[in-house]
N, C-alpha and C. Protein backbone atom coordinates (compact mmCIF):
# COMPACT_ATOMS: atom_id res chain seq x y z
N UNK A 1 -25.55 16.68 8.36
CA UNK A 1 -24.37 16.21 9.08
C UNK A 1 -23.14 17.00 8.67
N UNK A 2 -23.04 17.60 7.22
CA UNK A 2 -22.11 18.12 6.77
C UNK A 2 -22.08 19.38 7.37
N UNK A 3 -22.82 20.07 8.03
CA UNK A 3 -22.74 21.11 8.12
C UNK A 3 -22.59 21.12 10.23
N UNK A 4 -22.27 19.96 10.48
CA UNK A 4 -21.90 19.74 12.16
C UNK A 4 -20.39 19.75 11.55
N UNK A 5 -20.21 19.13 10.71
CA UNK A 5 -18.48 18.46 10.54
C UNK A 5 -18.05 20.05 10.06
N UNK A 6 -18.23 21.22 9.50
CA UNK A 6 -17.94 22.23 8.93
C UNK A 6 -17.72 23.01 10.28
N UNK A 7 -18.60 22.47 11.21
CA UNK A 7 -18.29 23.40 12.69
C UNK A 7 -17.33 22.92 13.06
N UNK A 8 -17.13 21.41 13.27
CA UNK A 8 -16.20 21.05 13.97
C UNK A 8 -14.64 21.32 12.99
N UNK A 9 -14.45 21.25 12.11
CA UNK A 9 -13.31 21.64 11.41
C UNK A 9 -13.27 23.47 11.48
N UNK A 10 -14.37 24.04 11.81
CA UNK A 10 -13.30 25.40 12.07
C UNK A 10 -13.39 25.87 13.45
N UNK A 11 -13.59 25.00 14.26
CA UNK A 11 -13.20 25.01 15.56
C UNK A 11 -11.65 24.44 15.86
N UNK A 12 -11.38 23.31 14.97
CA UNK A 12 -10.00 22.93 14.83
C UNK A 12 -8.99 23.82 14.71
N UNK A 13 -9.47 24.81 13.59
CA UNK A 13 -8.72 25.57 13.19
C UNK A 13 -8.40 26.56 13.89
N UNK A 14 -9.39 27.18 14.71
CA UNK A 14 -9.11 28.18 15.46
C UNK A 14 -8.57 27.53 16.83
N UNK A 15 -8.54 26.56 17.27
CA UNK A 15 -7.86 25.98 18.62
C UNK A 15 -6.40 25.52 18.04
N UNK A 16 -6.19 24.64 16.82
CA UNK A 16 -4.46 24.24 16.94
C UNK A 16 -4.28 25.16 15.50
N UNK A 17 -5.08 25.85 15.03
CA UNK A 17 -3.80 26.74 13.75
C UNK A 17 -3.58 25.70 12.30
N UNK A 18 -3.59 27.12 11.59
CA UNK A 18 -3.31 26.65 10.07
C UNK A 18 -2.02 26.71 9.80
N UNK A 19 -1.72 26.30 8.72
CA UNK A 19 -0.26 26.57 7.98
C UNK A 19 -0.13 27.91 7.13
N UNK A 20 1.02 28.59 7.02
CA UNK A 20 0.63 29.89 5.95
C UNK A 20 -0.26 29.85 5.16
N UNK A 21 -0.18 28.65 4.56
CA UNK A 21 -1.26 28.69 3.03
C UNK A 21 -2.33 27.94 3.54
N UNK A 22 -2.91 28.09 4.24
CA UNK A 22 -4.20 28.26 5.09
C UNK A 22 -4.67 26.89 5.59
N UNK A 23 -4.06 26.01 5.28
CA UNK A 23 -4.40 24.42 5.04
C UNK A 23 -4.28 24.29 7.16
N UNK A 24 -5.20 23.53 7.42
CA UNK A 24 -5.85 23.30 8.63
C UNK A 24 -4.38 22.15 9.57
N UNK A 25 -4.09 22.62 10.61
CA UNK A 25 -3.27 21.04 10.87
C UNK A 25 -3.76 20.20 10.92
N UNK A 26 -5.62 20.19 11.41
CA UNK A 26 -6.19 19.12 12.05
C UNK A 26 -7.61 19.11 11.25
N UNK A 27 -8.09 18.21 10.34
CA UNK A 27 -9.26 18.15 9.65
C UNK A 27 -10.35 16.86 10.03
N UNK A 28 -11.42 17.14 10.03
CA UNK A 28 -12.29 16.31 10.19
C UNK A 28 -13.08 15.69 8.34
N UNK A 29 -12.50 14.43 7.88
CA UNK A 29 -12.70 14.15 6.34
C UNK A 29 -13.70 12.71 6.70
N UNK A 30 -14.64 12.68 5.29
CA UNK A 30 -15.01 11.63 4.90
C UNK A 30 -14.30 10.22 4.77
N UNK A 31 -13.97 8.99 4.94
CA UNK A 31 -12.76 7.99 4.78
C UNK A 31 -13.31 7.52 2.73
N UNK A 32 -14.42 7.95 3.04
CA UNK A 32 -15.11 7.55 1.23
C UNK A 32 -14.51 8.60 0.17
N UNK A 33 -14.19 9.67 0.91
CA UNK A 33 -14.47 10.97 -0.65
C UNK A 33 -13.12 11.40 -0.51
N UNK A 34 -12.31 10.60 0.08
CA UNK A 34 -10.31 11.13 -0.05
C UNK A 34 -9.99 10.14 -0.67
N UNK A 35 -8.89 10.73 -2.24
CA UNK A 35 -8.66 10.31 -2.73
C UNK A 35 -6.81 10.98 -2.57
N UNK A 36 -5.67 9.78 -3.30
CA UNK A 36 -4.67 10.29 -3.07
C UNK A 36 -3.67 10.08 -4.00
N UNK A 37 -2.90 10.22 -5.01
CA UNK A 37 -1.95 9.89 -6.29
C UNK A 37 -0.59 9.34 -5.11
N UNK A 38 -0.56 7.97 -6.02
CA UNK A 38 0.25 6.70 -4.74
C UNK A 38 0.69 6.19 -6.03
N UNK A 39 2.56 6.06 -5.82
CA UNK A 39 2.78 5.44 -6.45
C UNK A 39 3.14 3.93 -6.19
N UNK A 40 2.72 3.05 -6.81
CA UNK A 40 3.06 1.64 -6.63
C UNK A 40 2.69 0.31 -7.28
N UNK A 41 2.66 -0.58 -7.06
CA UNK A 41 2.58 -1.61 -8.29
C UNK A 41 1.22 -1.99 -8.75
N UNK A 42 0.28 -1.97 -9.67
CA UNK A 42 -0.35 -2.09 -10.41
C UNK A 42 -0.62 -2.90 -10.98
N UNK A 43 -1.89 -4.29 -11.15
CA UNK A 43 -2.15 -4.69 -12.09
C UNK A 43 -3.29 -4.29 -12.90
N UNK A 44 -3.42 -4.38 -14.34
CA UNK A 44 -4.71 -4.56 -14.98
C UNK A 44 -5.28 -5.29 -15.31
N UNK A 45 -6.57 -5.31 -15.49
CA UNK A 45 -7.18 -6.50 -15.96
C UNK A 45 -8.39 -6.29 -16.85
N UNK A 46 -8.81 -7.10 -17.60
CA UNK A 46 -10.12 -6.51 -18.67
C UNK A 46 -10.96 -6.48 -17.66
N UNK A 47 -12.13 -6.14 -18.15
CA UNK A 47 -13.43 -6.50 -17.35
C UNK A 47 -14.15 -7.97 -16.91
N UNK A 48 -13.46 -8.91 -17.96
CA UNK A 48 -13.94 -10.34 -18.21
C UNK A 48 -12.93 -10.84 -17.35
N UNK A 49 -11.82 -10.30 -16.81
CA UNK A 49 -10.65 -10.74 -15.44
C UNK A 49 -9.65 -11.35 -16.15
N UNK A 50 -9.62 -11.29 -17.48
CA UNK A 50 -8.15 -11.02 -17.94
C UNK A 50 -6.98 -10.21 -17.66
N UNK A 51 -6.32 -10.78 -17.65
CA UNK A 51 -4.82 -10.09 -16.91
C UNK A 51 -4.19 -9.62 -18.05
N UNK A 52 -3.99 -8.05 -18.10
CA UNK A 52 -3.33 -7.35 -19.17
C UNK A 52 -1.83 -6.98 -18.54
N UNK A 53 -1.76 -6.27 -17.73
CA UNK A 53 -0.19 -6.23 -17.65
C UNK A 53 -0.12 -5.68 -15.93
N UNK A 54 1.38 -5.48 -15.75
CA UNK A 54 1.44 -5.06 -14.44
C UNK A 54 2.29 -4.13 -14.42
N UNK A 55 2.38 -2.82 -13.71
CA UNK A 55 2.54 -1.62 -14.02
C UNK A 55 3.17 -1.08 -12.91
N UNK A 56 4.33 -0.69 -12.73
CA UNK A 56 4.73 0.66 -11.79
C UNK A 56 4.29 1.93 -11.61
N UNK A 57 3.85 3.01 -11.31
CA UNK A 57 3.30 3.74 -11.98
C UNK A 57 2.50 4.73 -10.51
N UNK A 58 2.11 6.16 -10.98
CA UNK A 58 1.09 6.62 -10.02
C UNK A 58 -0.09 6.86 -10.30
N UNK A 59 -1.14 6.46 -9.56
CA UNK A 59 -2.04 6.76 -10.03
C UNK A 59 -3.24 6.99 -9.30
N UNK A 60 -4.23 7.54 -9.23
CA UNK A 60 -5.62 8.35 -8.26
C UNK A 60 -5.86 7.39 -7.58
N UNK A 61 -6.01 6.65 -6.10
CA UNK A 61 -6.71 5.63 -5.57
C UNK A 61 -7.33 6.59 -4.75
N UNK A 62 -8.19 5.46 -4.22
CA UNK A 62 -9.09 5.57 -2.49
C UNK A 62 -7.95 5.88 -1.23
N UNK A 63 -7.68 6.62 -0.74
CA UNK A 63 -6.92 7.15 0.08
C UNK A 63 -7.49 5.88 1.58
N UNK A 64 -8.46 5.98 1.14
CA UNK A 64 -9.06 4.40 2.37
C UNK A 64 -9.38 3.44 2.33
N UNK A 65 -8.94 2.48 1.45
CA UNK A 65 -9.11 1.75 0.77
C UNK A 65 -10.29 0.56 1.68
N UNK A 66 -9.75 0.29 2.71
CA UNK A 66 -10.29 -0.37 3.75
C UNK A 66 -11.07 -0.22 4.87
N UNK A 67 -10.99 1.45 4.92
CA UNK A 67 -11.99 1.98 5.98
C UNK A 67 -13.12 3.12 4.56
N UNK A 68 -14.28 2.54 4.96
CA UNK A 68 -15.03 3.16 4.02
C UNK A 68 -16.35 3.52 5.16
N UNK A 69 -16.89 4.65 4.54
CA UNK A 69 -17.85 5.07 5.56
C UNK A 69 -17.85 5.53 6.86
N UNK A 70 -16.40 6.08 7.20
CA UNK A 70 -16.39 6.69 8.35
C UNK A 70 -15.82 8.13 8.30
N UNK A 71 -16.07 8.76 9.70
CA UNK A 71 -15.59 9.97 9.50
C UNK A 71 -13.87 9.80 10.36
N UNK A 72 -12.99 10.61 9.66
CA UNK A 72 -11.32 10.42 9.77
C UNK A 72 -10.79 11.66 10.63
N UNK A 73 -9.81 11.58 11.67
CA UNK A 73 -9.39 13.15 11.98
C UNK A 73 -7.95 12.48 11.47
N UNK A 74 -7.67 13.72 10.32
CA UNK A 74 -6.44 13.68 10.02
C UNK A 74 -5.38 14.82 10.34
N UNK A 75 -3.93 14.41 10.11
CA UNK A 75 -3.08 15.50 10.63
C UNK A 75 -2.24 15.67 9.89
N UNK A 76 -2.03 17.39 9.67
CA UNK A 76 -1.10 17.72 8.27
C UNK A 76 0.14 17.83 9.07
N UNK A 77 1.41 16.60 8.05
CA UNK A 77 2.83 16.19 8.69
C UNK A 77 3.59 16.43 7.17
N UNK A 78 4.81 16.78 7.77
CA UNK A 78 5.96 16.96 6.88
C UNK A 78 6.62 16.08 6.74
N UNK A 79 6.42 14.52 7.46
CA UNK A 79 7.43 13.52 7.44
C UNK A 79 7.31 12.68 5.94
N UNK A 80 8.47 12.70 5.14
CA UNK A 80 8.45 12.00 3.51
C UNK A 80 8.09 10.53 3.52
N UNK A 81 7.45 10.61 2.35
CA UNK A 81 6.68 9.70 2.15
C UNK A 81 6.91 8.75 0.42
N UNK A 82 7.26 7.95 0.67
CA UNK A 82 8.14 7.49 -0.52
C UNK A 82 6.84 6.91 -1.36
N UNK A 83 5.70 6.71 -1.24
CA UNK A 83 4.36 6.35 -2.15
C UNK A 83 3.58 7.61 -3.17
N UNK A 84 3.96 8.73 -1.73
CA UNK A 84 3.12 9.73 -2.13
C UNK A 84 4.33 10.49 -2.88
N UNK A 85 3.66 10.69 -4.24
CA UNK A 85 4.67 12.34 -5.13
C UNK A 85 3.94 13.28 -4.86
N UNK A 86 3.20 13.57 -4.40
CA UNK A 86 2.31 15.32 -4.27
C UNK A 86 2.43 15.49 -2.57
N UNK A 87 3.51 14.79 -1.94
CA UNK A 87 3.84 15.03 -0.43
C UNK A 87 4.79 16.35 -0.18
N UNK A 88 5.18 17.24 -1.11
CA UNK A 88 6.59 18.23 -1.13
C UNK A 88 6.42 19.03 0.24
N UNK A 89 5.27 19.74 0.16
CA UNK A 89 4.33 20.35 0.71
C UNK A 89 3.59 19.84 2.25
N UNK A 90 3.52 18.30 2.56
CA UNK A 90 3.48 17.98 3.45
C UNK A 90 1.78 17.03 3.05
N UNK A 91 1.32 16.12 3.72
CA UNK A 91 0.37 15.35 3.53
C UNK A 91 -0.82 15.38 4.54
N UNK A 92 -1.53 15.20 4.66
CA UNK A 92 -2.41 14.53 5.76
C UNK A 92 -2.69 12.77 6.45
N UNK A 93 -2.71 12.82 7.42
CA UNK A 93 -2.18 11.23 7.74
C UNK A 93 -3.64 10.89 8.26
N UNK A 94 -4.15 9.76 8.66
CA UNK A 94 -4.85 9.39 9.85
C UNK A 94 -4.17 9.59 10.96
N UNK A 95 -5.06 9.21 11.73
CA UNK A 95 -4.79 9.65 13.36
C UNK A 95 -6.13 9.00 14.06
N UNK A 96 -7.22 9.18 13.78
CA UNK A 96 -8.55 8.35 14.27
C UNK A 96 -9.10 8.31 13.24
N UNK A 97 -10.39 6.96 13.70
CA UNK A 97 -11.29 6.39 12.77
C UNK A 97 -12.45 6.42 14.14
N UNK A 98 -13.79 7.19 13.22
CA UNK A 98 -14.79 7.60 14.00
C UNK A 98 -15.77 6.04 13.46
N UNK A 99 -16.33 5.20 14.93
CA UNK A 99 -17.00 4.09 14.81
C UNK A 99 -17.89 4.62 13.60
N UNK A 100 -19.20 3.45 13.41
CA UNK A 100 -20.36 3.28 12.77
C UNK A 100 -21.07 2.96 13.46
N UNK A 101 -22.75 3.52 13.44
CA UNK A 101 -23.70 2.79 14.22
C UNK A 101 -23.86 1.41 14.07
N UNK A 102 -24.79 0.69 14.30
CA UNK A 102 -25.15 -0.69 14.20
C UNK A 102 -26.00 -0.45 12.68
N UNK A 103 -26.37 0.11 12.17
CA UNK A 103 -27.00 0.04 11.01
C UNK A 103 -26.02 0.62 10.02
N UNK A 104 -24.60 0.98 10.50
CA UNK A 104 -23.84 1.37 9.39
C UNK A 104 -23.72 2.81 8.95
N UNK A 105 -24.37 3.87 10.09
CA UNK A 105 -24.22 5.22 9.90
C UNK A 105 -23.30 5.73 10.39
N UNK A 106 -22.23 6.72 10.14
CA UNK A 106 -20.94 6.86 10.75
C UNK A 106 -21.60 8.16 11.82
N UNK A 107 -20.81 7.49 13.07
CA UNK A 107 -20.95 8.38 14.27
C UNK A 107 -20.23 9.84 14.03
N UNK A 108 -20.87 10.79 14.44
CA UNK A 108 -20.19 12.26 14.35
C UNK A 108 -19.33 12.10 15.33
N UNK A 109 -18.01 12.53 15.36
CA UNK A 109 -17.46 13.11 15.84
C UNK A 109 -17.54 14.37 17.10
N UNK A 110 -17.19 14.28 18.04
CA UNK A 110 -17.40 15.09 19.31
C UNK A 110 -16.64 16.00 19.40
N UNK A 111 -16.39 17.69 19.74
CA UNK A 111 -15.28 17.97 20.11
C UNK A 111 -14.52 18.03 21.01
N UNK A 112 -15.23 17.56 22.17
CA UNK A 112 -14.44 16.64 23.64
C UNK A 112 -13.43 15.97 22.88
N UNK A 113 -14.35 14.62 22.49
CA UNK A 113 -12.89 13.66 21.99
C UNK A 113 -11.80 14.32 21.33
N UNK A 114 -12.60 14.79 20.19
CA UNK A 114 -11.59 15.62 19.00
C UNK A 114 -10.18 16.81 19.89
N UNK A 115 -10.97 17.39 20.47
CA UNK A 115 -9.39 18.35 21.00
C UNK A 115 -8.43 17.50 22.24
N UNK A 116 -9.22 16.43 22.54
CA UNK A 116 -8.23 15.85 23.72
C UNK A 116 -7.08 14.90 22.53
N UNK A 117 -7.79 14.39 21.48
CA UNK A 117 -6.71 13.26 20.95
C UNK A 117 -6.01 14.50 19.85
N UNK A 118 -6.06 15.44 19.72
CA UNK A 118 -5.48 16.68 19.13
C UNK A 118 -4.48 16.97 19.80
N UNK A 119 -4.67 17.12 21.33
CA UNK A 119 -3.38 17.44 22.35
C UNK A 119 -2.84 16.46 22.06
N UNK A 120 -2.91 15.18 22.14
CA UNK A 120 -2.07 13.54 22.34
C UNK A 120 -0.69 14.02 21.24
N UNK A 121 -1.71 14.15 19.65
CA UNK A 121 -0.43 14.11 18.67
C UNK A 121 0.34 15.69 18.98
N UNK A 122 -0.53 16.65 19.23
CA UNK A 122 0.76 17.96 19.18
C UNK A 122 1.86 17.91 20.73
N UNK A 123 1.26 17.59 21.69
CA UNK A 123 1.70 17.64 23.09
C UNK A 123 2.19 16.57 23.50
N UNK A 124 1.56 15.57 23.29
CA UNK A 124 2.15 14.18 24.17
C UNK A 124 1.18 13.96 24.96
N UNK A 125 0.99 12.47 25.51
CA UNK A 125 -0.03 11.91 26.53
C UNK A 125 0.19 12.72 28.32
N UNK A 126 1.79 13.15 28.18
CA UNK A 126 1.61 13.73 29.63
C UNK A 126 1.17 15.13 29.42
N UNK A 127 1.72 15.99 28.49
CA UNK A 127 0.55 17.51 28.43
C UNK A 127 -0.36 17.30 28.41
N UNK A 128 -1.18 16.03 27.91
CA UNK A 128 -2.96 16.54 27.20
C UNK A 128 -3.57 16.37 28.59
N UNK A 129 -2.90 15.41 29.39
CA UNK A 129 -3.17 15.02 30.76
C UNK A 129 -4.02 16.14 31.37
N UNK A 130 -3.59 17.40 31.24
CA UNK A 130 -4.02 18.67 31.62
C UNK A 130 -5.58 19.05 31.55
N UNK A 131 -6.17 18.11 30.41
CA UNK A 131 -7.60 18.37 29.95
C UNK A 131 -8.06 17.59 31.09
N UNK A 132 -7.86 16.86 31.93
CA UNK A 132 -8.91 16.43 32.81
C UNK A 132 -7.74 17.01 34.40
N UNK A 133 -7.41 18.11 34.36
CA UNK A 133 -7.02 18.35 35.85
C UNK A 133 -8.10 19.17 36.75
N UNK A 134 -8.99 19.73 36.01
CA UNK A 134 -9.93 20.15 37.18
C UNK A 134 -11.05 19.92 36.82
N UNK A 135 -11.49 18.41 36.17
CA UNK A 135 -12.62 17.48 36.19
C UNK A 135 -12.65 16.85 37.59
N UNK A 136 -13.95 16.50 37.53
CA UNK A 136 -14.57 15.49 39.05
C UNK A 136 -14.51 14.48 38.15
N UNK A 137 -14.45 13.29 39.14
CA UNK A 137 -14.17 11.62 38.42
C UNK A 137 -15.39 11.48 37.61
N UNK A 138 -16.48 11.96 37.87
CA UNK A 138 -17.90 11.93 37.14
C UNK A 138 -17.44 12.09 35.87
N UNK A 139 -17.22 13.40 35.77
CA UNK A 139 -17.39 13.86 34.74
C UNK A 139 -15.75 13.20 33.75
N UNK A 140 -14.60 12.82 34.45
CA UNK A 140 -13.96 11.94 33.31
C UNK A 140 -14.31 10.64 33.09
N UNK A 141 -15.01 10.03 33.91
CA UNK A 141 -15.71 8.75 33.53
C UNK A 141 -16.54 8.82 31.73
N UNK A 142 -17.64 10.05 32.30
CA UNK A 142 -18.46 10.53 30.84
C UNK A 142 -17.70 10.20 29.70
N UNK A 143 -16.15 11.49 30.02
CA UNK A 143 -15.48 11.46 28.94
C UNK A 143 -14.97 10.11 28.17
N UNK A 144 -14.73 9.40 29.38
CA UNK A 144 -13.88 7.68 28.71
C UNK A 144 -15.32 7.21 27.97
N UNK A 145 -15.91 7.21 28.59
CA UNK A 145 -17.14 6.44 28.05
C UNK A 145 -17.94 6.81 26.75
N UNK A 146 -17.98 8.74 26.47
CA UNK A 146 -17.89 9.40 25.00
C UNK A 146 -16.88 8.54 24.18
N UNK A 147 -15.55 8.65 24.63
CA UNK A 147 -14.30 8.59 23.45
C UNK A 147 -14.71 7.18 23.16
N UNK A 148 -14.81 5.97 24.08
CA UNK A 148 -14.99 4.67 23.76
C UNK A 148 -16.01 3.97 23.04
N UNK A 149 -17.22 5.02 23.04
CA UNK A 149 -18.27 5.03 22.07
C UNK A 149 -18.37 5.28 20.67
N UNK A 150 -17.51 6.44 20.31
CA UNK A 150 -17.31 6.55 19.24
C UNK A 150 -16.13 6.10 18.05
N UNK A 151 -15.18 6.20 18.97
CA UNK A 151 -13.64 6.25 18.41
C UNK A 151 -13.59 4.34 17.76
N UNK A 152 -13.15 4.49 16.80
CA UNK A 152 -13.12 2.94 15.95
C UNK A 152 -12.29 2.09 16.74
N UNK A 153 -12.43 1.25 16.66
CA UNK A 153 -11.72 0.10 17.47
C UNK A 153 -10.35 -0.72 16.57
N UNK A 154 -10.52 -0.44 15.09
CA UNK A 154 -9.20 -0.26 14.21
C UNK A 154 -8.23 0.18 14.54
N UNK A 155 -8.01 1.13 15.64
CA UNK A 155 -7.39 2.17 15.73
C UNK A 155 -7.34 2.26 17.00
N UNK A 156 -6.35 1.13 18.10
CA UNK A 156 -6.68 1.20 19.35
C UNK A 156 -5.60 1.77 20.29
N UNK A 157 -5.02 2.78 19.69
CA UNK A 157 -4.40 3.22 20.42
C UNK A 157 -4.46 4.33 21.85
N UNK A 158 -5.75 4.47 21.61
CA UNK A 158 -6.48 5.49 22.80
C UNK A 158 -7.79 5.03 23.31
N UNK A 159 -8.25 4.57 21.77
CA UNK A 159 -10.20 4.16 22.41
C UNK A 159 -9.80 2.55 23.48
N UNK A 160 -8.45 1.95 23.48
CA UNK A 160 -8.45 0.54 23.40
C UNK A 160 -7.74 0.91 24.86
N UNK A 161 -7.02 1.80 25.26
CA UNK A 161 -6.28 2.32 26.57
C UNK A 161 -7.35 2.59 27.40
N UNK A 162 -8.26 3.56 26.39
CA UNK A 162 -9.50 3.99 27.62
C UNK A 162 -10.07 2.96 28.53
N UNK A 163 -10.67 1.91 27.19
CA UNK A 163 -11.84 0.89 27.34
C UNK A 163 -10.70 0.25 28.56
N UNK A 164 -9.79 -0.11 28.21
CA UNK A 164 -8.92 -1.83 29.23
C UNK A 164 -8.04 -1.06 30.59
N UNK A 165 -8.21 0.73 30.50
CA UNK A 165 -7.92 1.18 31.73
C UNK A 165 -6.56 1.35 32.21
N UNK A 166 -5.94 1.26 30.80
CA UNK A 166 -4.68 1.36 30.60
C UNK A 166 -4.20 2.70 30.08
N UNK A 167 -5.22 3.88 29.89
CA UNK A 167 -4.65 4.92 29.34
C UNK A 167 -5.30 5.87 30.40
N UNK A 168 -4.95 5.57 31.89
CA UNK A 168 -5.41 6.38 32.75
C UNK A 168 -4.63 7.58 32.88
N UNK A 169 -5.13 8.51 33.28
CA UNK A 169 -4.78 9.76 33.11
C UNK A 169 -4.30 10.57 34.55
N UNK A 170 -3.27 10.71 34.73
CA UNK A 170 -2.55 11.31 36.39
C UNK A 170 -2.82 13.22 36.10
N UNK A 171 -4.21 13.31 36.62
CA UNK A 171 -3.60 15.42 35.77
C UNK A 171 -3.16 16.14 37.03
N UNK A 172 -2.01 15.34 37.98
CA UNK A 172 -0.89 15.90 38.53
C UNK A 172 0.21 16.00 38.00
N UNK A 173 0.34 15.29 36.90
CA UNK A 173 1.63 15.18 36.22
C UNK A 173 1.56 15.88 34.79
N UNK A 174 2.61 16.77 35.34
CA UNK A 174 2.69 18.14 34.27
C UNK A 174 3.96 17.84 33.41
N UNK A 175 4.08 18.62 32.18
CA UNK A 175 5.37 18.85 31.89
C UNK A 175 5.85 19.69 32.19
């Protein structure tokens, strides 16, 4: 699987571009194996659930604390971030959460979906519009029905437009 997600991240790269120092705008990551130095309040506790103290402080967490086991498209942003100290440079954010099967295997990622919700954050919902202007209704039906399959439902800002028919798409309307 690692080696589909290695395609699809340098296909990213070569469609929206790196930063000088080579770092990708648009990455396809594990939500399990990102980790991130966050500063903020802290308690400790022994192992026996004694409460030792409570702490300000930064320190290594789970960058996902709550989404575990999926695959993430994240996007490298310059906007400051008062948790993160290793942000100078700029961070990576979410942007989608790729479903799980029914047995708990995380769905790959498509690069249909992947470059259309890529246009959304660099372009806007009326440029990306453009990706379905010389589709037949067939074939954008497919597409709603790909993105709504995979795309997490945490995260309903596109898979949740598709599904309720609210994120219909006019690709007469240009910028």
């Amino acid at each position: 699987m690692a080696e589909g997600i290695n395609s699809l991240n340098e296909q990213l790269k070569r469609s929206f571009g790196c930063e000088p120092d080579g770092r990708p705008k648009f990455r396809i990551v594990f939500s399990s194996d990102q980790y991130e130095n966050r500063f903020a309040l802290y308690r400790d506790f022994t192992e026996g659930g004694i409460f030792l103290r409570e702490v300000e402080e930064v320190r290594r967490v789970p960058k996902y604390m709550t989404i575990r086991d999926k695959w993430m498209l994240e996007q490298l942003i310059y906007e400051p971030h008062p948790h993160l100290p290793d942000q100078a440079n700029g961070h990576y954010e979410q942007r989608m959460a790729f479903k799980q099967d029914a047995n708990g295997k995380p769905l790959k990622p498509t690069w249909n979906v992947l470059s259309f919700v890529c246009r959304i954050f660099l372009e806007g919902p009326v440029a990306a519009a453009s990706y379905f202007k010389e589709q037949e209704e067939a074939d954008r039906k497919k597409f709603i029905d790909e993105a709504c399959d995979i795309l997490e439902d945490e995260v309903p800002f596109l898979a949740g437009k598709l599904a309720n028919g609210t994120a219909v798409v006019n690709p007469g309307v240009m910028n």
